[in-house]
N, C-alpha and C. Protein backbone atom coordinates (compact mmCIF):
# COMPACT_ATOMS: atom_id res chain seq x y z
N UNK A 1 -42.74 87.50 348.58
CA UNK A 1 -43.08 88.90 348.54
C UNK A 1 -44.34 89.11 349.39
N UNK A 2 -44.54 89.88 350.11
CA UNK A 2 -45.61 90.09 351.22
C UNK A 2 -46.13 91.65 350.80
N UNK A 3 -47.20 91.56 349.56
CA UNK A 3 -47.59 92.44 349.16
C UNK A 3 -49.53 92.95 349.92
N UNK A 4 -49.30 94.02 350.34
CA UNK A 4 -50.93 94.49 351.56
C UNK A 4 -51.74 94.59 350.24
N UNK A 5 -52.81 93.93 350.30
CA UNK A 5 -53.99 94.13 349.43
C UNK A 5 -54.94 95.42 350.26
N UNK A 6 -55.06 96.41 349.50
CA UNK A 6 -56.08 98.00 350.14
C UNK A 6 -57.35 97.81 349.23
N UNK A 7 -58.07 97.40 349.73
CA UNK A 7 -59.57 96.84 349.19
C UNK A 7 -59.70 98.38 348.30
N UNK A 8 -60.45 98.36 347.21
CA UNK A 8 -60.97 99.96 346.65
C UNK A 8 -62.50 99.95 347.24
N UNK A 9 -62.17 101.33 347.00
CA UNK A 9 -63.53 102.19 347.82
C UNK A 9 -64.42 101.52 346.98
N UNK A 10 -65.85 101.70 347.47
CA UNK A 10 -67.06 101.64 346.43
C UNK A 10 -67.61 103.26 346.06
N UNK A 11 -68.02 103.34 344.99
CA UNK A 11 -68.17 105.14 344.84
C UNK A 11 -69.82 104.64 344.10
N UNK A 12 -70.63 103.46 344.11
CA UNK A 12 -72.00 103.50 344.07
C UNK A 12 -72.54 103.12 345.52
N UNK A 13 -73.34 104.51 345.56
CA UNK A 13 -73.53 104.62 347.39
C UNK A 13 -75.34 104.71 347.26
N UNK A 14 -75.34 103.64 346.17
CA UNK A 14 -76.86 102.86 346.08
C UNK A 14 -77.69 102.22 347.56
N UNK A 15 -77.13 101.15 347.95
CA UNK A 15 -77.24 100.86 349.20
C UNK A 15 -76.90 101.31 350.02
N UNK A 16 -75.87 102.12 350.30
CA UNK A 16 -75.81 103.20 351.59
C UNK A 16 -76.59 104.12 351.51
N UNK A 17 -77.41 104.33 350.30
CA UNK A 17 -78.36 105.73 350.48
C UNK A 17 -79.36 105.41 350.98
N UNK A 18 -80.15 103.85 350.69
CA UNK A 18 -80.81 103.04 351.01
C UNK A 18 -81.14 102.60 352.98
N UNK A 19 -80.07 102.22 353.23
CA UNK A 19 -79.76 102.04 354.79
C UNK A 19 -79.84 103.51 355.20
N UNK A 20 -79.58 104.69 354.57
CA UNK A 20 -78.77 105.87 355.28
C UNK A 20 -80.94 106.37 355.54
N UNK A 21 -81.82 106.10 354.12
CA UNK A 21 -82.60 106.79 354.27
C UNK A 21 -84.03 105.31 355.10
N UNK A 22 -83.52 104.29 355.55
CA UNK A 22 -84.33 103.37 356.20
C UNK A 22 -83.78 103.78 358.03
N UNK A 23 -82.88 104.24 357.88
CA UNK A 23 -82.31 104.30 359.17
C UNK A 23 -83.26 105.77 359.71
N UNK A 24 -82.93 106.61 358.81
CA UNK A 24 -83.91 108.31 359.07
C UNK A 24 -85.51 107.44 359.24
N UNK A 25 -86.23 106.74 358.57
CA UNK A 25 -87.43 106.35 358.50
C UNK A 25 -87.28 105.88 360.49
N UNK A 26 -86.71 105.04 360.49
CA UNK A 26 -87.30 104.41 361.86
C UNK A 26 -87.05 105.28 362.94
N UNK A 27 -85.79 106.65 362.84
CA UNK A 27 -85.31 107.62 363.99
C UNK A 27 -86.83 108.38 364.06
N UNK A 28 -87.67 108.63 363.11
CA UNK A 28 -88.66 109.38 362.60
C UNK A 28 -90.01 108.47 363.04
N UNK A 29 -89.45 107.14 363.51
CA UNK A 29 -91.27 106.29 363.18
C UNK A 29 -92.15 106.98 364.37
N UNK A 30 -93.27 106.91 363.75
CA UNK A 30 -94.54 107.30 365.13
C UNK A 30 -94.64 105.38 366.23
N UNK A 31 -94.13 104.75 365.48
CA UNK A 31 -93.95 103.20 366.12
C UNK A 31 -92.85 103.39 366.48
N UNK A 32 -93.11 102.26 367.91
CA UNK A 32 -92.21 102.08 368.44
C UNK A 32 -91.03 100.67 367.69
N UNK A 33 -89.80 101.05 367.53
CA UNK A 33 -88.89 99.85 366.73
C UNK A 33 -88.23 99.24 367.63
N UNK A 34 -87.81 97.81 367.15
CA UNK A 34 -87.42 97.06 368.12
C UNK A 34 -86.26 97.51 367.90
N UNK A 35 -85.06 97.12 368.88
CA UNK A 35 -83.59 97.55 369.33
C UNK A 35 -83.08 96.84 367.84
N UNK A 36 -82.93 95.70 368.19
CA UNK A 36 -82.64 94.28 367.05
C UNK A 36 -82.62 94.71 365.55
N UNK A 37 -83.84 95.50 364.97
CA UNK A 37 -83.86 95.97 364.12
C UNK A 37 -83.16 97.17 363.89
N UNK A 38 -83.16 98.16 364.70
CA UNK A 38 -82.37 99.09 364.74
C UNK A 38 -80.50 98.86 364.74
N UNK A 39 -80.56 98.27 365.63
CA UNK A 39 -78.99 98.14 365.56
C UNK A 39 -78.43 97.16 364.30
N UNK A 40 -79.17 96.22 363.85
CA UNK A 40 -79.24 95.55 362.74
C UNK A 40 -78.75 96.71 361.05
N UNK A 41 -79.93 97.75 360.84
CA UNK A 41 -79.67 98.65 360.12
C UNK A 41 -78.53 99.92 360.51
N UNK A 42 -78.65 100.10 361.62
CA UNK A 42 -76.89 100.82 361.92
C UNK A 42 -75.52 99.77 361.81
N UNK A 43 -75.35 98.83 361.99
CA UNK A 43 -74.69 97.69 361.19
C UNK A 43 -74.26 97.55 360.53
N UNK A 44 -75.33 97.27 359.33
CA UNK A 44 -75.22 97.52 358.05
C UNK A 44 -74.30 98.65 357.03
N UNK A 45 -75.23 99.89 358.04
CA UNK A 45 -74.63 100.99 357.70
C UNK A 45 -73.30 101.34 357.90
N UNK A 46 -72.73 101.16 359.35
CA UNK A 46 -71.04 100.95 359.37
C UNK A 46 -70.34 100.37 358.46
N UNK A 47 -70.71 98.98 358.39
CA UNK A 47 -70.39 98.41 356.84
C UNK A 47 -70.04 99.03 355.89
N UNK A 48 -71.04 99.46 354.82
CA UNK A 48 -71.41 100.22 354.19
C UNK A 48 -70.35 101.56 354.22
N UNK A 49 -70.62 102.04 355.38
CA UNK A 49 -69.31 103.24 355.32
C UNK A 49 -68.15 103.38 355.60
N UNK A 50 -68.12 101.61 355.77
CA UNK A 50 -66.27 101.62 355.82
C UNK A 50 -65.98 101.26 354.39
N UNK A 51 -66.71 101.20 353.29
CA UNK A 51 -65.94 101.00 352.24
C UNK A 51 -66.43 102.10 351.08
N UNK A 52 -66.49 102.86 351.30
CA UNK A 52 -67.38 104.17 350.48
C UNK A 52 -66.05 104.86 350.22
N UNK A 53 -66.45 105.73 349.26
CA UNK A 53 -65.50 106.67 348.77
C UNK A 53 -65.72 107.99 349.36
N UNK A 54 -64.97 108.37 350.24
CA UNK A 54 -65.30 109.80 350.60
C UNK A 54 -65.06 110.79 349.37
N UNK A 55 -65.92 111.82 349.87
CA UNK A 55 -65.83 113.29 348.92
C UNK A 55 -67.31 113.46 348.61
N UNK A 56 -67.50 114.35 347.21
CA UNK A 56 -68.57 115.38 347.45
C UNK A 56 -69.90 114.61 347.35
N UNK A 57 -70.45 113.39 346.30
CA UNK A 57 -71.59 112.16 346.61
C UNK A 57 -71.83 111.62 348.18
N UNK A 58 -70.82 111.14 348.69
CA UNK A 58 -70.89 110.82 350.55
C UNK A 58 -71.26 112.08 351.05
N UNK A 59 -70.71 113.48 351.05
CA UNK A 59 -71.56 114.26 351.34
C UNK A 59 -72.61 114.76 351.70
N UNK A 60 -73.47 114.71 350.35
CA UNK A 60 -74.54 114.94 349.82
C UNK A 60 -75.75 114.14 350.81
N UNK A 61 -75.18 112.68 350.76
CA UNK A 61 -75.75 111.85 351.35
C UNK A 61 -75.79 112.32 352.34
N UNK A 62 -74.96 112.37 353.27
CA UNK A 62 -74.99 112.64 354.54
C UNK A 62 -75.85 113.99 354.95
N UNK A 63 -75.56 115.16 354.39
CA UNK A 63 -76.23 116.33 354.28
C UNK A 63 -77.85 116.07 353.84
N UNK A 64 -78.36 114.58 353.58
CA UNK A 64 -79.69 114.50 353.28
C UNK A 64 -80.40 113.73 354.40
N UNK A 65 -79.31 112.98 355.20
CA UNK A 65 -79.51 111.76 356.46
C UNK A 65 -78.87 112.46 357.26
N UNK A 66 -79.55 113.07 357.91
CA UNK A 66 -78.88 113.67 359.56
C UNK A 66 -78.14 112.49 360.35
N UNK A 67 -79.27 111.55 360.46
CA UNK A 67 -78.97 110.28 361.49
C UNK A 67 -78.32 109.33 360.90
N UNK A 68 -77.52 109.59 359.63
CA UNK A 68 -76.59 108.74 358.73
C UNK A 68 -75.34 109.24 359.16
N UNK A 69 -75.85 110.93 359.05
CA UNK A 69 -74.46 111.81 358.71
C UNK A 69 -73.57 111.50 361.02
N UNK A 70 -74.60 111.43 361.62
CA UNK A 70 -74.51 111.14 363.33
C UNK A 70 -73.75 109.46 363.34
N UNK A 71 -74.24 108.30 362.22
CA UNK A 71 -73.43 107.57 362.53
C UNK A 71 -71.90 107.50 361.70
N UNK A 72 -71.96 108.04 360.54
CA UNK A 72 -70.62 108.38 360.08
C UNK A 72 -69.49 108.81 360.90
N UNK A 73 -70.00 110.61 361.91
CA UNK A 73 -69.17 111.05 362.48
C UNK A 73 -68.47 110.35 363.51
N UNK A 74 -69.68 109.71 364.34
CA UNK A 74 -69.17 108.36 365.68
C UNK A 74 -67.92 108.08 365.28
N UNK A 75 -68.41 107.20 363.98
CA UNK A 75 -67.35 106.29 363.25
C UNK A 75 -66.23 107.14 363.01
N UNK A 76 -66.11 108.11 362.60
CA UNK A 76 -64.52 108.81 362.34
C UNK A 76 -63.82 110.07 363.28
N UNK A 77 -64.85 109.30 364.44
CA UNK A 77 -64.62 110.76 365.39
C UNK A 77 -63.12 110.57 366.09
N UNK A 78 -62.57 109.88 366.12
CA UNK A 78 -60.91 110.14 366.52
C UNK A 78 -59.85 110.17 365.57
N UNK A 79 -60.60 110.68 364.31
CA UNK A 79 -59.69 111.61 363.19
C UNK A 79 -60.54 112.93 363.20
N UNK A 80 -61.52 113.04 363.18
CA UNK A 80 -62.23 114.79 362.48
C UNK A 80 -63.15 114.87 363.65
N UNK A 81 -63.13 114.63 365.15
CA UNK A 81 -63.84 115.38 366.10
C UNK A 81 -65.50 114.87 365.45
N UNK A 82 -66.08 116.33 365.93
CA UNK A 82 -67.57 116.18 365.65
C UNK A 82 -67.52 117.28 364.06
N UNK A 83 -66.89 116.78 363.31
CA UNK A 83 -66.39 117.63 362.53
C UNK A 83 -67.88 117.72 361.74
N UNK A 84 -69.01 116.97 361.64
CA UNK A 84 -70.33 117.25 360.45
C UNK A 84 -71.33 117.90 361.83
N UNK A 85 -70.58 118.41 362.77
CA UNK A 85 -71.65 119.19 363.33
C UNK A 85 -72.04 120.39 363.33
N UNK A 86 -72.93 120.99 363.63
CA UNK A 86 -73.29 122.53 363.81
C UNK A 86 -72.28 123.05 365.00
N UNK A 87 -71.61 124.21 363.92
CA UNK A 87 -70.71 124.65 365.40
C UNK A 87 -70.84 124.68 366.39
N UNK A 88 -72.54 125.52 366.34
CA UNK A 88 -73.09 126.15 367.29
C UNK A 88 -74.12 124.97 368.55
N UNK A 89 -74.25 124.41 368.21
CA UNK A 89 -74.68 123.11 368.68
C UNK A 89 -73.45 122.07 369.30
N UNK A 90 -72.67 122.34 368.71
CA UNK A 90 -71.23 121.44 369.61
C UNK A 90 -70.25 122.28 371.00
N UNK A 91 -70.61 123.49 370.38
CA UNK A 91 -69.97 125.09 371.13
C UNK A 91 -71.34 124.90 372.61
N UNK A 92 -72.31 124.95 372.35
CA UNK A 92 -73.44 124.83 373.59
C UNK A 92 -73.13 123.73 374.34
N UNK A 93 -72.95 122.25 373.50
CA UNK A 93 -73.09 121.19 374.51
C UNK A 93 -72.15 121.23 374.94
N UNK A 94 -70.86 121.72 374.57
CA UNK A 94 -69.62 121.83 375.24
C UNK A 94 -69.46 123.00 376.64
N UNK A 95 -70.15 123.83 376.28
CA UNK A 95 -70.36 125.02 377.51
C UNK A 95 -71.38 124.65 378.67
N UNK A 96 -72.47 123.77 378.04
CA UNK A 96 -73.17 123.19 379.02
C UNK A 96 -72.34 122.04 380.07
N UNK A 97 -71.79 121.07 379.23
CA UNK A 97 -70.89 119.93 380.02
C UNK A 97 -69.66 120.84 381.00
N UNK A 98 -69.40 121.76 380.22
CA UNK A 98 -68.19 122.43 381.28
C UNK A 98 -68.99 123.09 382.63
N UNK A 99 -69.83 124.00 382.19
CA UNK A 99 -71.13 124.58 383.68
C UNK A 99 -71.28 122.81 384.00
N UNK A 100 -71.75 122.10 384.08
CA UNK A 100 -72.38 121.16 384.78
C UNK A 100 -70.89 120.53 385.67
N UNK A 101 -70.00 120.43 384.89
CA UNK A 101 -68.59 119.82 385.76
C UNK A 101 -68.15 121.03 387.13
N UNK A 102 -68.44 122.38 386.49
CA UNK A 102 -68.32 123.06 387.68
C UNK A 102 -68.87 123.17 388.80
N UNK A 103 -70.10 123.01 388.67
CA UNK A 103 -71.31 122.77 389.73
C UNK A 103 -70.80 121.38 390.32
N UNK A 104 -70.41 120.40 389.81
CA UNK A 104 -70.04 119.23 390.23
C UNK A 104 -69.09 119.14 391.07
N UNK A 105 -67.96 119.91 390.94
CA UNK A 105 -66.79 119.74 390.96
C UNK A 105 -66.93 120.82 392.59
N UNK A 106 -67.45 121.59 392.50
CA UNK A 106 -67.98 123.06 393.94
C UNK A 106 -69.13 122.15 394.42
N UNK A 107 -69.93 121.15 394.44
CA UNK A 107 -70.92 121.06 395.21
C UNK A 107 -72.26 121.20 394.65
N UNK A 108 -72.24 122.29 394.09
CA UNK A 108 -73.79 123.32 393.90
C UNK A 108 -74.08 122.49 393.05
N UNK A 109 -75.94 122.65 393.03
CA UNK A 109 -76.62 121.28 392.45
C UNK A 109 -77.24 122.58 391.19
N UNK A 110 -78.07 121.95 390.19
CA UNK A 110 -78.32 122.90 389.01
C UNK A 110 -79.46 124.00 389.48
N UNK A 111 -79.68 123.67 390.65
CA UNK A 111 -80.41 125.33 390.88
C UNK A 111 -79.54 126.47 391.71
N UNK A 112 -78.32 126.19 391.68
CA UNK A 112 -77.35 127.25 392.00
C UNK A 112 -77.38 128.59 391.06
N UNK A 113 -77.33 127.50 389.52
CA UNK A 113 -77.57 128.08 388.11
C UNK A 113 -78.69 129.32 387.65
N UNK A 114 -79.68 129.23 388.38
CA UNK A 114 -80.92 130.15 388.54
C UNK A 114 -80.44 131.54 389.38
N UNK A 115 -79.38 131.23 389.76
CA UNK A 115 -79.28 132.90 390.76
C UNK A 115 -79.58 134.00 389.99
């Protein structure tokens, strides 16, 4: 019998709140952090949020860690887009990248843009 073992979620998001709010500390440090360390605690954190229980606690979290809630989305962005973003902030960078491809695409360099 060739039965798939589906690991269960974890729904104590003790240590992911932990990583989610060490990760905000160093995006925030007035010091400069080494790479090593940084990518070390985003790591972790992938980890961490591949076995979490989504719904309204992951949320919360995320809605308290900007730079938690930025590596979550990465992570599930070819199911839900930039889906934990500000509309209005995804709607700009998207209107900006489209003006900049046009200018690209005609020649004109970004002080065309000033007319």
């Amino acid at each position: 019998m060739n039965a798939t073992h589906t690991p269960a979620h974890k729904t104590d998001l003790a240590v992911t709140h932990v990583l989610a709010q060490l990760l905000e500390r160093l995006e925030h440090s007035a010091v400069p952090v080494g790479a090593e360390q940084y990518r070390s605690v985003v790591m972790h954190l992938v980890n961490e949020f591949r076995d979490v229980e989504p719904g309204a606690q992951l949320g919360q979290l995320l809605d308290a860690y900007p730079a938690a809630a930025e590596v979550y989305e990465n992570m599930n962005y070819q199911y839900a887009g930039l889906c934990r973003s500000a509309l209005d902030s995804s709607l700009s960078a998207e209107m900006a990248a489209k003006s900049a491809i046009e200018r690209a695409m005609h020649g004109a360099g970004p002080e065309a843009s000033h007319e």
